[in-house]
C-alpha atoms as a PDB file:
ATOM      1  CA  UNK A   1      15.549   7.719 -10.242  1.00  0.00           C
ATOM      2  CA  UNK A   2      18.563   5.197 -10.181  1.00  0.00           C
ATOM      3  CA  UNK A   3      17.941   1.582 -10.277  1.00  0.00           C
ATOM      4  CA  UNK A   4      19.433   1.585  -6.736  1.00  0.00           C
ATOM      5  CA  UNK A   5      17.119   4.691  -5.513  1.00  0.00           C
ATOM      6  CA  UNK A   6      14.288   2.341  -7.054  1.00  0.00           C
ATOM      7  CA  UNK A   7      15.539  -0.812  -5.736  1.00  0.00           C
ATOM      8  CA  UNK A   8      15.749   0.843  -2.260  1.00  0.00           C
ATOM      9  CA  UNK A   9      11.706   2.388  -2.447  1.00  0.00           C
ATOM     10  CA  UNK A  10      10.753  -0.888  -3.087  1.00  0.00           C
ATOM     11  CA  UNK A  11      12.475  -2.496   0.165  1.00  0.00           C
ATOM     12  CA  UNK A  12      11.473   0.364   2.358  1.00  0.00           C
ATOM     13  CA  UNK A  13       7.557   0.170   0.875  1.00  0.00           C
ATOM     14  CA  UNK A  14       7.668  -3.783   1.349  1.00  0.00           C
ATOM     15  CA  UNK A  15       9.292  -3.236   4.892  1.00  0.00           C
ATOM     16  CA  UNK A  16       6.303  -0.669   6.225  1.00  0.00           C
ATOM     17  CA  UNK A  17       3.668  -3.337   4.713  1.00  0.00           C
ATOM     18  CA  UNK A  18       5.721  -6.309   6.563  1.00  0.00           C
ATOM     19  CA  UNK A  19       5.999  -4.340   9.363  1.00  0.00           C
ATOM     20  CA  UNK A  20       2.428  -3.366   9.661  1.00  0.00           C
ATOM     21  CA  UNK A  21       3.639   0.185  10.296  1.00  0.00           C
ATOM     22  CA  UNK A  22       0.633   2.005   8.929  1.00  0.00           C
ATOM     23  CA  UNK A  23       2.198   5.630   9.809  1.00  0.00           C
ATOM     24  CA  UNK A  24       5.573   4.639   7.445  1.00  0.00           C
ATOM     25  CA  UNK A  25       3.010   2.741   4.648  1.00  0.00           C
ATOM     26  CA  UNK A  26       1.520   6.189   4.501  1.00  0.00           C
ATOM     27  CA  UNK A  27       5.062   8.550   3.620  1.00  0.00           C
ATOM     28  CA  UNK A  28       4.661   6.170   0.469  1.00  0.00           C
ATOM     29  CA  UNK A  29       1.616   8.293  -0.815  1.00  0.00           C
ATOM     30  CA  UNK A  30       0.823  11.809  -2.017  1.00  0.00           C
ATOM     31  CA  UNK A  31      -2.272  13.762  -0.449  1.00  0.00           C
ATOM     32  CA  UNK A  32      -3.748  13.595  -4.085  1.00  0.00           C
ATOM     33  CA  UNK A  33      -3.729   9.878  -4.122  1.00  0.00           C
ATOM     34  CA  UNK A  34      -6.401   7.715  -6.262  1.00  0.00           C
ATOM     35  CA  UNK A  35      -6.590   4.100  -6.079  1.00  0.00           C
ATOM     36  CA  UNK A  36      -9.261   1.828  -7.169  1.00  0.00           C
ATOM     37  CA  UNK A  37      -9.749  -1.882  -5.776  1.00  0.00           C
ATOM     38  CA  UNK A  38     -11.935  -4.481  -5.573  1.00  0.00           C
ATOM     39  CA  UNK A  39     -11.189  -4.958  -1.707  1.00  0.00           C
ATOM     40  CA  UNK A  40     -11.846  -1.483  -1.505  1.00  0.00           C
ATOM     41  CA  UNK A  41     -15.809  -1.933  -2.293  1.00  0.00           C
ATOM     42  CA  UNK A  42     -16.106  -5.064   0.431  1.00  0.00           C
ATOM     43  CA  UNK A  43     -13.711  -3.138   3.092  1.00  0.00           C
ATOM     44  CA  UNK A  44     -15.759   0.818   2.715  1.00  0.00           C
ATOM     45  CA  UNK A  45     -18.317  -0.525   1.316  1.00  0.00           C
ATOM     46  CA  UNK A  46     -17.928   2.063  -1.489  1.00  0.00           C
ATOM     47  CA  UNK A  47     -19.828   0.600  -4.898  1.00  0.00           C
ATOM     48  CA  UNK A  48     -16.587   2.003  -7.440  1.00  0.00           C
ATOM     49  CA  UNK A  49     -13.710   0.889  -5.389  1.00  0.00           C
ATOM     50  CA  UNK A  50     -12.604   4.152  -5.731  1.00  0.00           C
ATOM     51  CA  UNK A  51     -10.111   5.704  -2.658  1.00  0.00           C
ATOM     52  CA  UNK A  52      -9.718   9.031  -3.243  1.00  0.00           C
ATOM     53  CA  UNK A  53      -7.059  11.270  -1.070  1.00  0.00           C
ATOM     54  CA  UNK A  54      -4.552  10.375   1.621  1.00  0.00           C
ATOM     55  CA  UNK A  55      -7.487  10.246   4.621  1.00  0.00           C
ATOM     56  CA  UNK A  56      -9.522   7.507   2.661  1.00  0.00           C
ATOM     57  CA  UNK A  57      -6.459   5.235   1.768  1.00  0.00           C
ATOM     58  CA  UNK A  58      -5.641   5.386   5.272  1.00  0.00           C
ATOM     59  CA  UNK A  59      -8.586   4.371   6.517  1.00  0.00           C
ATOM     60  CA  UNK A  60      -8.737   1.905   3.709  1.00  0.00           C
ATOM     61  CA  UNK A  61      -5.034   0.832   4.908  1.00  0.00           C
ATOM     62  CA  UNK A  62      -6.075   0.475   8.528  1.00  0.00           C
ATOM     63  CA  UNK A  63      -9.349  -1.734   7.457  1.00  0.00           C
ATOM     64  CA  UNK A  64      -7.139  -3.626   5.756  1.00  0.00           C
ATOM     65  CA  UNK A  65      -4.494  -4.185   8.217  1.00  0.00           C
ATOM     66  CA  UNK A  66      -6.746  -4.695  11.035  1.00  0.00           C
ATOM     67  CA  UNK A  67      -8.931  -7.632   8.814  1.00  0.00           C
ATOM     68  CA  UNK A  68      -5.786  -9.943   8.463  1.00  0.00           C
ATOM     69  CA  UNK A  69      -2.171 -10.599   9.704  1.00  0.00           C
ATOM     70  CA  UNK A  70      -1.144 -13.471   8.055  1.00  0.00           C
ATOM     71  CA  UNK A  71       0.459 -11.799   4.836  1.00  0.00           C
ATOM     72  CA  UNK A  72       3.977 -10.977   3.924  1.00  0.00           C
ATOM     73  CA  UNK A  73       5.541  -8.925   0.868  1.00  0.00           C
ATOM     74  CA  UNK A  74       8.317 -10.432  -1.014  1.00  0.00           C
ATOM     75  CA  UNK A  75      10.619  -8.281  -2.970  1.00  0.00           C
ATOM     76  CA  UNK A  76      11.296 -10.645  -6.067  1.00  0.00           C
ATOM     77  CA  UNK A  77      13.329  -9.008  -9.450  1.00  0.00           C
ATOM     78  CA  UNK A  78      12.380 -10.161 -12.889  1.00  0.00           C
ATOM     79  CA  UNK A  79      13.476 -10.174 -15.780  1.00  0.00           C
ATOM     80  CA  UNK A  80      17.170 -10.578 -15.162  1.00  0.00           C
ATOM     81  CA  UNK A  81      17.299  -7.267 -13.533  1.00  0.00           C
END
């Protein structure tokens, strides 16, 4: 991956997030998806935190979405880059 094809992931990811677009957050993901979180344990209610496969971190996604608006990503470089 190019530091343009990287730079240009990372705009489209913070875009579907900004955008609440939970269908285009999702084409970020792979069916096999794992992803632990604290939130994850107050919004499922699941003791680990563990969200396992693409169904689960969609529904995690939409819990999410649906318990707040007032967020927004910020694409920020560091580092000099």
């Amino acid at each position: 991956m190019t530091r343009e094809d990287a730079w240009n992931l990372a705009n489209h990811w913070v875009a579907a997030w900004n955008a609440h677009d939970l269908d285009l957050i999702m084409t970020h993901y792979d069916d096999a998806v794992e992803l632990t979180s604290p939130a994850a344990v107050q919004l499922l209610g699941i003791s680990d935190g563990r969200v396992v496969g693409k169904a689960n971190l969609r529904a995690y996604f939409q819990r999410g979405l649906s318990a707040t608006r007032n967020y927004a990503f910020v694409l920020r470089t560091c580092c000099g880059a």
